[in-house]
Every structure is written in C-alpha cells, then in structure tokens.
Protein backbone atom coordinates (compact mmCIF):
# COMPACT_ATOMS: atom_id res chain seq x y z
CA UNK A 1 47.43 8.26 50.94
CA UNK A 2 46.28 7.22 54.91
CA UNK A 3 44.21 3.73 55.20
CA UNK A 4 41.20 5.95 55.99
CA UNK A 5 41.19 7.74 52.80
CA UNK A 6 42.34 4.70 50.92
CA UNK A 7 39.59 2.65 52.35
CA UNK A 8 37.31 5.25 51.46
CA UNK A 9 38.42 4.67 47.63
CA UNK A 10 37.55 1.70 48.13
CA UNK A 11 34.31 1.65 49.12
CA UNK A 12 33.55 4.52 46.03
CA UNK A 13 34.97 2.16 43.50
CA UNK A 14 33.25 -1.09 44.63
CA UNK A 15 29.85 0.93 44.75
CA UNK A 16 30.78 1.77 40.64
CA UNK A 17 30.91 -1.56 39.94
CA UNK A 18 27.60 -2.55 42.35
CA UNK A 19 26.08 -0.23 40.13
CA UNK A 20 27.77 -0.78 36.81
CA UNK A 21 26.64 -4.40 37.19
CA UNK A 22 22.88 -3.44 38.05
CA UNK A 23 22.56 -1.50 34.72
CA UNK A 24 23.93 -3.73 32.47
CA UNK A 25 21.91 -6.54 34.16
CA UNK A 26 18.69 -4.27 33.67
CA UNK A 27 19.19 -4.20 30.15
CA UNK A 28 17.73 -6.82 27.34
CA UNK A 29 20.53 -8.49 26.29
CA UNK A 30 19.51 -8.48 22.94
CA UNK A 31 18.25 -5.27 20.61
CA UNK A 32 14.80 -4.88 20.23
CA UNK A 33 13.80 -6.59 17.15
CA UNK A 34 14.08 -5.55 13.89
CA UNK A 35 16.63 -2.70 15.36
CA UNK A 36 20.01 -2.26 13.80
CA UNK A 37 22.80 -3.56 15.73
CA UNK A 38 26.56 -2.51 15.70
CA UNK A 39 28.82 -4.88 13.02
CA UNK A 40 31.50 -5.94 15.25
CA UNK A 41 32.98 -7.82 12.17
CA UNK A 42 36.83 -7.41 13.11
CA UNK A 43 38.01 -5.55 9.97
CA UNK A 44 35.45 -2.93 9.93
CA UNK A 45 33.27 -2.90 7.09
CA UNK A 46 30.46 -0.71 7.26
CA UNK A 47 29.69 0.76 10.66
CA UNK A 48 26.21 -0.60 11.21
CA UNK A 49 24.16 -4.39 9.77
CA UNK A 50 20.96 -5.50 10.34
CA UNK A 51 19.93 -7.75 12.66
CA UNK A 52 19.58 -10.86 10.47
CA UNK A 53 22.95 -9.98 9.04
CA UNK A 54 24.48 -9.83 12.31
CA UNK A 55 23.27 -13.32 13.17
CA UNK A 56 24.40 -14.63 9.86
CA UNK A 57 27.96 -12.88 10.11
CA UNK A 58 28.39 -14.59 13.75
CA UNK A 59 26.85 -18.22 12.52
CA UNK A 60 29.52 -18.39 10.23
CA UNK A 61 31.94 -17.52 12.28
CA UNK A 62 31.16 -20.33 14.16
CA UNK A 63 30.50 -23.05 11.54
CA UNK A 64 34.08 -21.63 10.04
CA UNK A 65 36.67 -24.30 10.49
CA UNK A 66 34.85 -26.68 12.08
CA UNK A 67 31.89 -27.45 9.34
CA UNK A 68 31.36 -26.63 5.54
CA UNK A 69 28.38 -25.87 4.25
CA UNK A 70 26.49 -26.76 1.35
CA UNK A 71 25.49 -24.91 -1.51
CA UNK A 72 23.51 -24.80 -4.84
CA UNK A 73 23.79 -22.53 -7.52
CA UNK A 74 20.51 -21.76 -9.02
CA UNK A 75 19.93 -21.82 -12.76
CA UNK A 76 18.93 -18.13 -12.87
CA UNK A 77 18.06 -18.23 -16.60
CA UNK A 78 15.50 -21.23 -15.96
CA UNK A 79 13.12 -19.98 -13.64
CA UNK A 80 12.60 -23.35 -12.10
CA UNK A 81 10.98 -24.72 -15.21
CA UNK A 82 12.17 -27.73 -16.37
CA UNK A 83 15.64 -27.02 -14.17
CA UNK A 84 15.34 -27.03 -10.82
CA UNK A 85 18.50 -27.62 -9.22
CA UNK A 86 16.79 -27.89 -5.49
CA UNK A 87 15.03 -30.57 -6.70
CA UNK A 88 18.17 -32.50 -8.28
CA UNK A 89 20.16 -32.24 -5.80
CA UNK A 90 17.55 -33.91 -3.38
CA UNK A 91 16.61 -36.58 -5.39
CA UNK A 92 20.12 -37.74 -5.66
CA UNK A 93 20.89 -37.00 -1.82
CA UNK A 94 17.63 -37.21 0.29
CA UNK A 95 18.99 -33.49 1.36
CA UNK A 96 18.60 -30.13 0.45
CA UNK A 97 21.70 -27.42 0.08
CA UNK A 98 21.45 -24.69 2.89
CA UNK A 99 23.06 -21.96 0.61
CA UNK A 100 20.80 -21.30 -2.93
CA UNK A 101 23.16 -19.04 -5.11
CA UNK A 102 21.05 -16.32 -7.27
CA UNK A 103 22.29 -13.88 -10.21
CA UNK A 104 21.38 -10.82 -11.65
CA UNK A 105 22.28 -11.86 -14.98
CA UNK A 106 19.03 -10.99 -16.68
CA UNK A 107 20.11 -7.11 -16.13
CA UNK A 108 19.65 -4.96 -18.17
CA UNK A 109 17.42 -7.51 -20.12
CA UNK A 110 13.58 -7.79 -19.29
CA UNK A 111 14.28 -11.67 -19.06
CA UNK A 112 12.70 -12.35 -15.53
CA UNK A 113 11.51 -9.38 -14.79
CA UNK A 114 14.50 -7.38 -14.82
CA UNK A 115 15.93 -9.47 -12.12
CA UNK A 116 12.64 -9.48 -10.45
CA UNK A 117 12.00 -13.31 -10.40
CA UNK A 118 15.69 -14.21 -8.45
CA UNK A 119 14.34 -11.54 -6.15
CA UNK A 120 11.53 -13.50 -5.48
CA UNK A 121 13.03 -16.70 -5.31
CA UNK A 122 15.16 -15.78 -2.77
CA UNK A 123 12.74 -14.49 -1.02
CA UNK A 124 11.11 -17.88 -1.19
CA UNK A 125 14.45 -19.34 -0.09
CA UNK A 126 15.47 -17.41 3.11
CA UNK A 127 11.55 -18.84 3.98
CA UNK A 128 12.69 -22.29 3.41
CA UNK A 129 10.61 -22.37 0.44
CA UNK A 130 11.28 -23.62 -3.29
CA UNK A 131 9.13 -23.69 -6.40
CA UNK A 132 10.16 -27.78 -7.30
CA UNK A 133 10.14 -28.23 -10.73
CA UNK A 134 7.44 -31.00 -9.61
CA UNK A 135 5.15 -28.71 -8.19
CA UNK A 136 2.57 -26.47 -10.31
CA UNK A 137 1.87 -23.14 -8.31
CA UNK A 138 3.41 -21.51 -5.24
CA UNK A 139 6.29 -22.43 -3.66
CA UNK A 140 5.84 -25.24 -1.11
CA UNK A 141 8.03 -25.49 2.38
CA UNK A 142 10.67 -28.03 2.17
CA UNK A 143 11.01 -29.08 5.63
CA UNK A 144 7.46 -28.63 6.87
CA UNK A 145 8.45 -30.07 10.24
CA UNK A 146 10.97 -27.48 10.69
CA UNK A 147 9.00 -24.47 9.81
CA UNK A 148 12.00 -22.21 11.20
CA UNK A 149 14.56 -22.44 9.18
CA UNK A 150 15.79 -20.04 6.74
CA UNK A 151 18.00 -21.00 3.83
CA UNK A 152 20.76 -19.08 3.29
CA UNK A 153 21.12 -16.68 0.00
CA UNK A 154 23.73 -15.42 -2.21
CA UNK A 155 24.06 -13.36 -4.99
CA UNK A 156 26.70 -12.93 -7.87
CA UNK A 157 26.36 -10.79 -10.97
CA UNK A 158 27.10 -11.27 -14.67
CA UNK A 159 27.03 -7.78 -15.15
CA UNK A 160 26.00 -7.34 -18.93
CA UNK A 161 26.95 -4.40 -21.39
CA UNK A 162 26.69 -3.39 -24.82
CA UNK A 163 28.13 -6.19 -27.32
CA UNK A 164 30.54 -4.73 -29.55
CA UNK A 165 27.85 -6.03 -32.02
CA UNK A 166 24.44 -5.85 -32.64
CA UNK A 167 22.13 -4.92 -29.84
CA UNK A 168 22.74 -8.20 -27.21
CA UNK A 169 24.50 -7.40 -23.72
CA UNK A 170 26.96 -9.42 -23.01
CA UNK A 171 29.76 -9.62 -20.01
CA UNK A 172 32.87 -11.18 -21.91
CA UNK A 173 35.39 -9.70 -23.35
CA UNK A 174 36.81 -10.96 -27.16
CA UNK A 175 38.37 -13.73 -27.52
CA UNK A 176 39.23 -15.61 -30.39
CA UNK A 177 36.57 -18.39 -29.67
CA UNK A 178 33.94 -15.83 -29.03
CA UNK A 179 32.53 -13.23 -31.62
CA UNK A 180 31.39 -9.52 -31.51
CA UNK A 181 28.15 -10.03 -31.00
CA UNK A 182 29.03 -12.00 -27.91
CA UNK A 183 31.29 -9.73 -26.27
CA UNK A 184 31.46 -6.36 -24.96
CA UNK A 185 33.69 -4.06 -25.12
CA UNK A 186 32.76 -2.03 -22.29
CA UNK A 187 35.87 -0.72 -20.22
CA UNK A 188 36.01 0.24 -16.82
CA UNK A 189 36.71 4.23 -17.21
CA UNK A 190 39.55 5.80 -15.82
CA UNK A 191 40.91 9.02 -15.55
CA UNK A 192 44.53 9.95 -13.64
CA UNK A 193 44.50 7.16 -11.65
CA UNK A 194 41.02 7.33 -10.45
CA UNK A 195 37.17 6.34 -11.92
CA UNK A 196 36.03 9.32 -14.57
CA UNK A 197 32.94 10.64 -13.29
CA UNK A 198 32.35 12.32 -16.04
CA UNK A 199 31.89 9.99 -18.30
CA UNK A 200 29.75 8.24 -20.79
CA UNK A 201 30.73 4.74 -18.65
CA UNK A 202 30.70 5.99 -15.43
CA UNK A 203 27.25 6.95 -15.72
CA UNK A 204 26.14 3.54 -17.38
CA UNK A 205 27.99 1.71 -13.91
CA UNK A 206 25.69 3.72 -11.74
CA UNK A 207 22.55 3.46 -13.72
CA UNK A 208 23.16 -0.43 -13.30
CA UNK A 209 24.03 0.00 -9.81
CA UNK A 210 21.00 1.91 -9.18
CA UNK A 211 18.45 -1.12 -10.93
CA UNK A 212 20.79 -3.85 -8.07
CA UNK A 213 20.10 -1.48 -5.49
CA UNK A 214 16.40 -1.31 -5.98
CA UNK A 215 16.69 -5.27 -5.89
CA UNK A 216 18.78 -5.46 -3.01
CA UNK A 217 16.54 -3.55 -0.97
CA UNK A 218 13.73 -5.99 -0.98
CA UNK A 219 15.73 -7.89 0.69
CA UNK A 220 16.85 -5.57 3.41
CA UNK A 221 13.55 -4.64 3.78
CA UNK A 222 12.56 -8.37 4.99
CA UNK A 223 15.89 -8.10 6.92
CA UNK A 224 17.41 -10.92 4.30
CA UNK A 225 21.11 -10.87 4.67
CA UNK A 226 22.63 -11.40 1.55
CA UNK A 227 26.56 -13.12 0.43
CA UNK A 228 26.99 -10.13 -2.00
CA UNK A 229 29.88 -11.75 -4.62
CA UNK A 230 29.97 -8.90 -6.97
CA UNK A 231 32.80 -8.64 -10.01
CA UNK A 232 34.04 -12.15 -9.57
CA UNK A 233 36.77 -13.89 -11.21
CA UNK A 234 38.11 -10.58 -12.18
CA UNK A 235 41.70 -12.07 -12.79
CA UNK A 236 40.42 -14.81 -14.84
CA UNK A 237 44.21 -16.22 -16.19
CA UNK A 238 45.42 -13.12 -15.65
CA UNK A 239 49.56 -12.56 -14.46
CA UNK A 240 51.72 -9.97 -14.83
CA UNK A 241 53.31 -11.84 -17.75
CA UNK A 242 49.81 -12.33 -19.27
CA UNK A 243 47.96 -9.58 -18.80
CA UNK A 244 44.91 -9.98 -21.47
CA UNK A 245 43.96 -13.28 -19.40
CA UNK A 246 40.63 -12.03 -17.65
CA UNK A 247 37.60 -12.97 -19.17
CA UNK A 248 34.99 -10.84 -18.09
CA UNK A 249 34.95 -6.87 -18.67
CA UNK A 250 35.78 -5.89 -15.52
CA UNK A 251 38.69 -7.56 -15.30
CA UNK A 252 40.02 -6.45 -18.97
CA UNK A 253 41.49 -3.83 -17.70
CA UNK A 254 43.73 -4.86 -15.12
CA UNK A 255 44.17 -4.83 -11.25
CA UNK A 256 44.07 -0.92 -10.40
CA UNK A 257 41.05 -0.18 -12.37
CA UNK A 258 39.21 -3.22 -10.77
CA UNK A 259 40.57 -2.31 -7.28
CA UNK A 260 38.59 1.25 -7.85
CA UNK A 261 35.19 -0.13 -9.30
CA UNK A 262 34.92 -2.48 -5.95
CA UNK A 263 35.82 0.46 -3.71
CA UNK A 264 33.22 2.62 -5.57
CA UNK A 265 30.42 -0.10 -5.50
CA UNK A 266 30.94 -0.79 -1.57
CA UNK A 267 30.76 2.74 -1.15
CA UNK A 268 27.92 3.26 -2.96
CA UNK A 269 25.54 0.22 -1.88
CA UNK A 270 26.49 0.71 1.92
CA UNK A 271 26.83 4.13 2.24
CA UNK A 272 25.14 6.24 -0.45
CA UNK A 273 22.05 3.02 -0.51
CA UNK A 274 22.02 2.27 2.80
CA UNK A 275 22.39 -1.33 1.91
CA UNK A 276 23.48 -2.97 5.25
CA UNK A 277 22.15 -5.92 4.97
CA UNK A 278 25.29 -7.40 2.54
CA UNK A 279 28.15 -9.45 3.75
CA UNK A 280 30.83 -8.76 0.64
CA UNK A 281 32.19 -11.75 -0.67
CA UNK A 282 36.04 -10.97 -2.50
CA UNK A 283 36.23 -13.71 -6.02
CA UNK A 284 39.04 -11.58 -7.56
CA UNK A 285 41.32 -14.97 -7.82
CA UNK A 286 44.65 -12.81 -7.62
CA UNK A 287 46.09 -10.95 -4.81
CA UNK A 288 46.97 -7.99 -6.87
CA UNK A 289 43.80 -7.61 -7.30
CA UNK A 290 42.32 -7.74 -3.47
CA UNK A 291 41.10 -3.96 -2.70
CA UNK A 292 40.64 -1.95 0.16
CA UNK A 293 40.73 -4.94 2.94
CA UNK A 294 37.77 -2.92 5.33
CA UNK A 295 35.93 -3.51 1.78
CA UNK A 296 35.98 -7.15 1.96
CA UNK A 297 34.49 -9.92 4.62
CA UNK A 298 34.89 -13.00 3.35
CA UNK A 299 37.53 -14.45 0.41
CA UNK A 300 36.18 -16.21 -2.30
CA UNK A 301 37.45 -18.74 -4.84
CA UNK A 302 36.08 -20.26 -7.70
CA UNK A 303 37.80 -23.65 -8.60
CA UNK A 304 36.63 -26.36 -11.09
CA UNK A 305 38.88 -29.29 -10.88
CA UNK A 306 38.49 -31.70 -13.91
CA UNK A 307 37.10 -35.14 -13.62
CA UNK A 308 40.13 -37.82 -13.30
CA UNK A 309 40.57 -41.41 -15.49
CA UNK A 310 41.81 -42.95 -12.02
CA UNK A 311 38.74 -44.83 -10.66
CA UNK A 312 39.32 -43.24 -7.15
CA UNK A 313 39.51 -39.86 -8.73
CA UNK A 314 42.00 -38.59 -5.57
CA UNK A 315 42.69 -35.31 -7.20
CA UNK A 316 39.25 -34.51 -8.45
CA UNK A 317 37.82 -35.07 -4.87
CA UNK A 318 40.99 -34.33 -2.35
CA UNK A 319 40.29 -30.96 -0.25
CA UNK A 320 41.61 -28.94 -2.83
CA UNK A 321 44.07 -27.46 -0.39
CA UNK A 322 46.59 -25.88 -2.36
CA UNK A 323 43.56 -23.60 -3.55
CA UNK A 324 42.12 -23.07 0.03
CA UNK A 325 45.62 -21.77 1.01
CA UNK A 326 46.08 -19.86 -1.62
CA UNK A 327 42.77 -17.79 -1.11
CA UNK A 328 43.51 -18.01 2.43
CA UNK A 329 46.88 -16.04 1.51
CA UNK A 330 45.61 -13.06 -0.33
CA UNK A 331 44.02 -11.95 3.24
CA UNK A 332 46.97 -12.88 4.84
CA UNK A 333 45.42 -15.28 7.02
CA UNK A 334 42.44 -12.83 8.00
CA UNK A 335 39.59 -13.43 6.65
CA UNK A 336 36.98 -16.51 6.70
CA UNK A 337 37.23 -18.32 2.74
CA UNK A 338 34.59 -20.45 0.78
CA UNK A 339 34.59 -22.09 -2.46
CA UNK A 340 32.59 -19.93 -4.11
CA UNK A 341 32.13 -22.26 -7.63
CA UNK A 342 32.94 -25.40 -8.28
CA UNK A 343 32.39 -28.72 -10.39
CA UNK A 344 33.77 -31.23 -8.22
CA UNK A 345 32.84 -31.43 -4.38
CA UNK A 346 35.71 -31.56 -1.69
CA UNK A 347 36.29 -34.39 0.37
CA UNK A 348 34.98 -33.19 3.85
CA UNK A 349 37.16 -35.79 5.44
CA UNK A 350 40.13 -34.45 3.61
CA UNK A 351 39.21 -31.48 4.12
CA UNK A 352 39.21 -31.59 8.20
CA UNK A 353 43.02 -33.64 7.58
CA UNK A 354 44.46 -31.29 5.67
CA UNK A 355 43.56 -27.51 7.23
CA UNK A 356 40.94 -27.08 4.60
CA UNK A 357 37.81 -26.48 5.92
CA UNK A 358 35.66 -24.25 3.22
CA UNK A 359 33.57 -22.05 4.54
CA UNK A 360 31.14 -23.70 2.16
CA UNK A 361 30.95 -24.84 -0.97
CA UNK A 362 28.73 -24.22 -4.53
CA UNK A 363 28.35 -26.47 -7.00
CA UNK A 364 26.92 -24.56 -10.19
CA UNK A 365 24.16 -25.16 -11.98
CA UNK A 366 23.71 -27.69 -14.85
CA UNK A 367 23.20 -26.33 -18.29
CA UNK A 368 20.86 -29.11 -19.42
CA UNK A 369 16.84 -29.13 -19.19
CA UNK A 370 14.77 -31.89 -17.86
CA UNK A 371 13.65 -32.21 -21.54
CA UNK A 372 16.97 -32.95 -23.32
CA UNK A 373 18.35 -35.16 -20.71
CA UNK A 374 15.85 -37.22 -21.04
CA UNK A 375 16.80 -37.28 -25.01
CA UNK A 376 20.87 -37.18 -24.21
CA UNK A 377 21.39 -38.70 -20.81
CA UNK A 378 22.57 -36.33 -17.78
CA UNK A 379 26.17 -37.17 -18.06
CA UNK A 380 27.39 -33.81 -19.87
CA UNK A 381 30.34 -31.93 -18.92
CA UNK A 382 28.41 -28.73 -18.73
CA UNK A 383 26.20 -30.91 -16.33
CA UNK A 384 27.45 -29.42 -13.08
CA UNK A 385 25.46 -31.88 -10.73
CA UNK A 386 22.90 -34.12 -12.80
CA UNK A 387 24.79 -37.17 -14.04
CA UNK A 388 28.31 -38.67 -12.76
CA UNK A 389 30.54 -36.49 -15.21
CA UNK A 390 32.06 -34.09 -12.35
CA UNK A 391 30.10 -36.23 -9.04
CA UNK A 392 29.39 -39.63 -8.96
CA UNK A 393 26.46 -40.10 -6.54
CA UNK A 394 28.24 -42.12 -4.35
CA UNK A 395 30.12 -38.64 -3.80
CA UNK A 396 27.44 -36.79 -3.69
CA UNK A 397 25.78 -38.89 -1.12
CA UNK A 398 29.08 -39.11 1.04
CA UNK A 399 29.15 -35.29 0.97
CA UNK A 400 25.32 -34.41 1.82
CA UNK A 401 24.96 -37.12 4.30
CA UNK A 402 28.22 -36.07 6.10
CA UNK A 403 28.84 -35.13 9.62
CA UNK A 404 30.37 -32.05 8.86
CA UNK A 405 28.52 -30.84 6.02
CA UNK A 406 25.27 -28.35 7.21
CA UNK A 407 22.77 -29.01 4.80
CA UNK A 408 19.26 -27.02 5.00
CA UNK A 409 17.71 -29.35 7.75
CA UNK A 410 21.07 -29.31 10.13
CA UNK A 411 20.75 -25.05 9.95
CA UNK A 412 19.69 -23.02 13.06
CA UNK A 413 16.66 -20.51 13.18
CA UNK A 414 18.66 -17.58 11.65
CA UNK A 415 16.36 -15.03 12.72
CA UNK A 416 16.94 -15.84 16.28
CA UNK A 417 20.89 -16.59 16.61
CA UNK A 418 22.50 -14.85 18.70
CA UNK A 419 23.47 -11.19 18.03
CA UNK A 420 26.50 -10.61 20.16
C-alpha cells in the first residue's frame, strides 16, 4: 500500500472512532428506569435481571472481600409479635442488620397467609421499614433521617410435605429422635436418571413451585431483588460413607437427585416464571452436591460453632476459616461466599487476618418469646441472639459497631447504585 492510500486509511478509521465516540457519548449512561438491564454476572446465569437486581449483584461485588455484612434471620413463624428479632438485635447494639432473612415455611399451611405475611414484611424491609415488636400498627421507618435506604432481603424455604403421619407437613426426614408425624417421607422422584414428570411427586414440586412463584413476583413487581437460598443444607452429615446423613427431604435422596431438582427449579422460576429478579444462593454443604455452576451465584454455608468453656472463647469467635475455604472450594475459587446461618458471629478482625471475609453473615432467629424469657431468662441454647449463650454482648457490640461490618445505616441507596 502507497502513503497516499495508507494515509487515506487513516483518516477513514480515525473518523470511525470520531464518530463511535459521539454516539456512545449521546447515550444515557444508565437504562431508563425501571428497564431491564443485561446480567453481566461472570458465570452466566439467566440472560437478563432487573434493575434493582443488577445494582444489588454489583454492590456486593464490591463490599466482597473488603466488608461483611450483617444479617438477621427473621422469626417467620412469629409475625413480629412478641419476637421481633429487629428489635433485639438493636437494643443490644444501637444498630440494625442490613440483611432481614424471610422463609416460606408456612407453605402449604394457611399459617400467615400462605406465606403472605413474609411477603409483606419484606416488602416493609427493602423500604427500610419494620413492624417493632414495640410498636402497635404499621410499620414505622427505622432510620427516618435516611429515608433512602433499602434493607436488603433474603429468602430460604422449609419446603413442607405430607408427614408420613397424620395430616401435618413437615420437611424432615425420620430419624430416630423424630416421629412419623413429624417427618415426611416425600422423595424427590426419579426416573432413568432424570426427574419423572409423570408423576404423583413431580406434580406436587410444581404445584408448590407455582404458590413461591406467585410470592416471588410481588417482589419483582416492586423491582425487590431477592438472595433466593432454596433447598439448603441438602447434605446435612451426609458422605459417601454415610449416606442417610441429610436431614431434610430433599437431601434424602442423595447428590444426583438433588443436583436435578435445583436445575429444574432455576429453570422454572427464571425461565418458565420470568423471575429475574433472584440472585441464587448454593447451601448444599458438599461439593458433590454443587449443580449446574451457570445455576448458582453465590456459595452458601451454614455453620453453627458451639459456645466454648475458655473465657476468650477463640474458637467460637475466630473467622471460622477452615469453613470459609471450604465453601470457597466447592466453586473452585469462583464464586462470592456468605455465611448463610450461624450461632456464633465471626471475628471481623480475624476475619480480614486470615482471608476470610464473609460475604455476610446471619445469625438465626431465637426460639424464645418475649413472654417466656421474661419467666426463664434469655440465656437458652435455642436462643440464637437474645442472651449470652452463643454472643456475649460485648461480641455483639464489637461486631455491629465495627469498621468493616455494613449494618442498615452504613448501606447505599440501592435503587440508585450503579448499573454497569
């Protein structure tokens, strides 16, 4: 090629860019809102999220690493009665939790409105509201100077199904300290390898399926993004040499047929229900048991460590790192992971030494009403926060009141992060 043509090339390609840069500059550089935007997450998952989900995904993406935060399982069976675990957890810490976990337990029960009333508190929650057990009425805004903020809500489900006695629905499987009419033995149906479609089962899975989905899309219709932690703790104590350890019925029947019930649910809530508005949180505790990887964002574990009889209680509060790792491992490194239960709060400060930053943590919820502490005393082992059993409140203060710990107040406006 001659320097005249050349330099004619030149000036062609250098106009392509003048212009490519004009364009681009012309255009908003975020989507228009309440517009669907692409999920960039870096595995895949499903092809397109809502806005709000969007800005959660890349928010903790950030925070990942660098800050854990806090979170509060609700007591989903109290209704914010006499139990209001908001409420406790500020009275001990000055601070509220800027996650609120929710459950669907009450499926296929009519206890709270078919699931209705965990609906509506997270609802209430994403507006940085909370029914405190000391208030009669509405909900009333925490942080009133901060009208902005949005907490942040997840989901699990204790997916209930017939009991193998009597007419109560239940989600564990028999064991001998639990009896018939306390367990279920529901199966997860297979047929050559794959889910039977035809059957009795299968249908019952997407009747269920069908009530969550209805739920679920309240919240996509206010744009709530929602930590979807389906089917957790599916391995229970579950190893190859001990393979009747899972405790829950969709565990009982091993890996493979777990594997194919979390396929078909992500397929069925994303694509089939349109359900983009769920970041899909993994709590199978055993990598033989981690599906489809574009199925999964973020790795879950739960972990309970027992309270200590040394006074500094070094295990019960280190970072819990051999656990982090280990969930860390099933993904092989790739995805983000959070302590999705626990007793015991990690020591942030251990946490940042030791290469175990959670992506956040959640406490779970005490088991005891306002009315029979107040006859027993708070300190009960199934008292997950109230009391000292599993946190003193000297821990619980140096965890809430902690550099890097987000609690509600430190969170950004989540409906206004950025998108790209």
């Amino acid at each position: 090629m001659n320097n005249k043509n050349r330099l004619g090339g030149l000036r062609i390609f250098f106009t392509l860019i003048a212009l490519t840069v004009l364009l681009l500059s012309a255009c908003p550089s975020d989507p228009v809102p309440g517009r669907e935007s692409e999920r960039d997450f870096s595995h895949g998952g499903i092809e397109k999220a809502t806005d709000n989900t969007k800005r959660l995904w890349n928010y903790l993406t950030d925070m990942y690493g660098n800050y854990i935060i806090s979170g509060q399982m609700d007591a989903a069976w109290a209704n914010n009665g006499d139990l209001d675990m908001i409420s406790r957890v500020f009275t001990d810490t000055g601070k509220y939790p800027a996650i609120k976990g929710f459950d669907f337990i009450d499926l296929p029960n009519s206890w709270g409105g078919f699931g209705q009333d965990q609906v509506d508190e997270a609802i209430e929650w994403w507006n940085g509201e909370n029914k405190n057990n000391t208030q009669a009425g509405a909900a009333t805004k925490l942080l009133p100077d901060k009208p902005e903020i949005r907490g942040i809500v997840t989901f699990c489900w204790h997916w209930r199904m017939p009991a193998i006695e009597g007419s109560n629905q239940e989600f564990y499987v028999l064991t001998p300290n639990r009896n018939n009419r306390n367990s279920t033995d529901f199966r997860i149906p297979m047929k050559d390898g794959e889910l039977d479609t035809e059957s009795a089962e299968y249908q019952r899975i997407v009747e269920d399926l069908d009530k969550v989905a209805v739920l679920l899309q309240q919240l996509k219709d206010l744009d709530i993004p929602v930590l979807w932690r389906p089917l957790h703790e599916a391995a229970g104590n579950w190893r190859p040499d001990r393979p009747n350890g899972a405790w829950f019925w969709w565990g009982s029947s091993g890996p493979e047929p777990y594997i194919a019930l979390w396929e078909f649910m992500y397929e069925y809530l994303s694509k089939e229900k349109g359900l983009n508005n769920l970041i899909w949180v993994w709590n199978g505790q055993h990598v033989s048991w981690y599906p489809d990887p574009a199925t999964v964002d973020i790795v879950g574990y739960d972990f309970y460590p027992w309270p200590r009889d040394t006074p500094e209680r070094a295990r019960q509060y280190g970072s819990q790192s051999l656990t982090f790792n280990r969930a860390r491992n099933m993904a092989d490194g790739q995805r983000m992971v959070a302590l999705t239960e626990n007793g015991a709060i990690p020591n942030p400060d251990l946490c940042k030494e030791d290469n175990a930053m959670w992506l956040w943590f959640m406490v779970w919820n005490d088991a005891r009403r306002d009315t029979w502490i107040a006859q027993n005393g708070p300190d009960d082992a199934e008292n997950f926060w109230i009391g000292e059993f599993h946190n003193t409140n000297a821990h619980k203060n140096h965890v809430y009141n902690h550099d890097l710990v987000i609690t509600l107040d430190k969170l950004p406006n989540l409906t206004t992060y950025r998108l790209q």
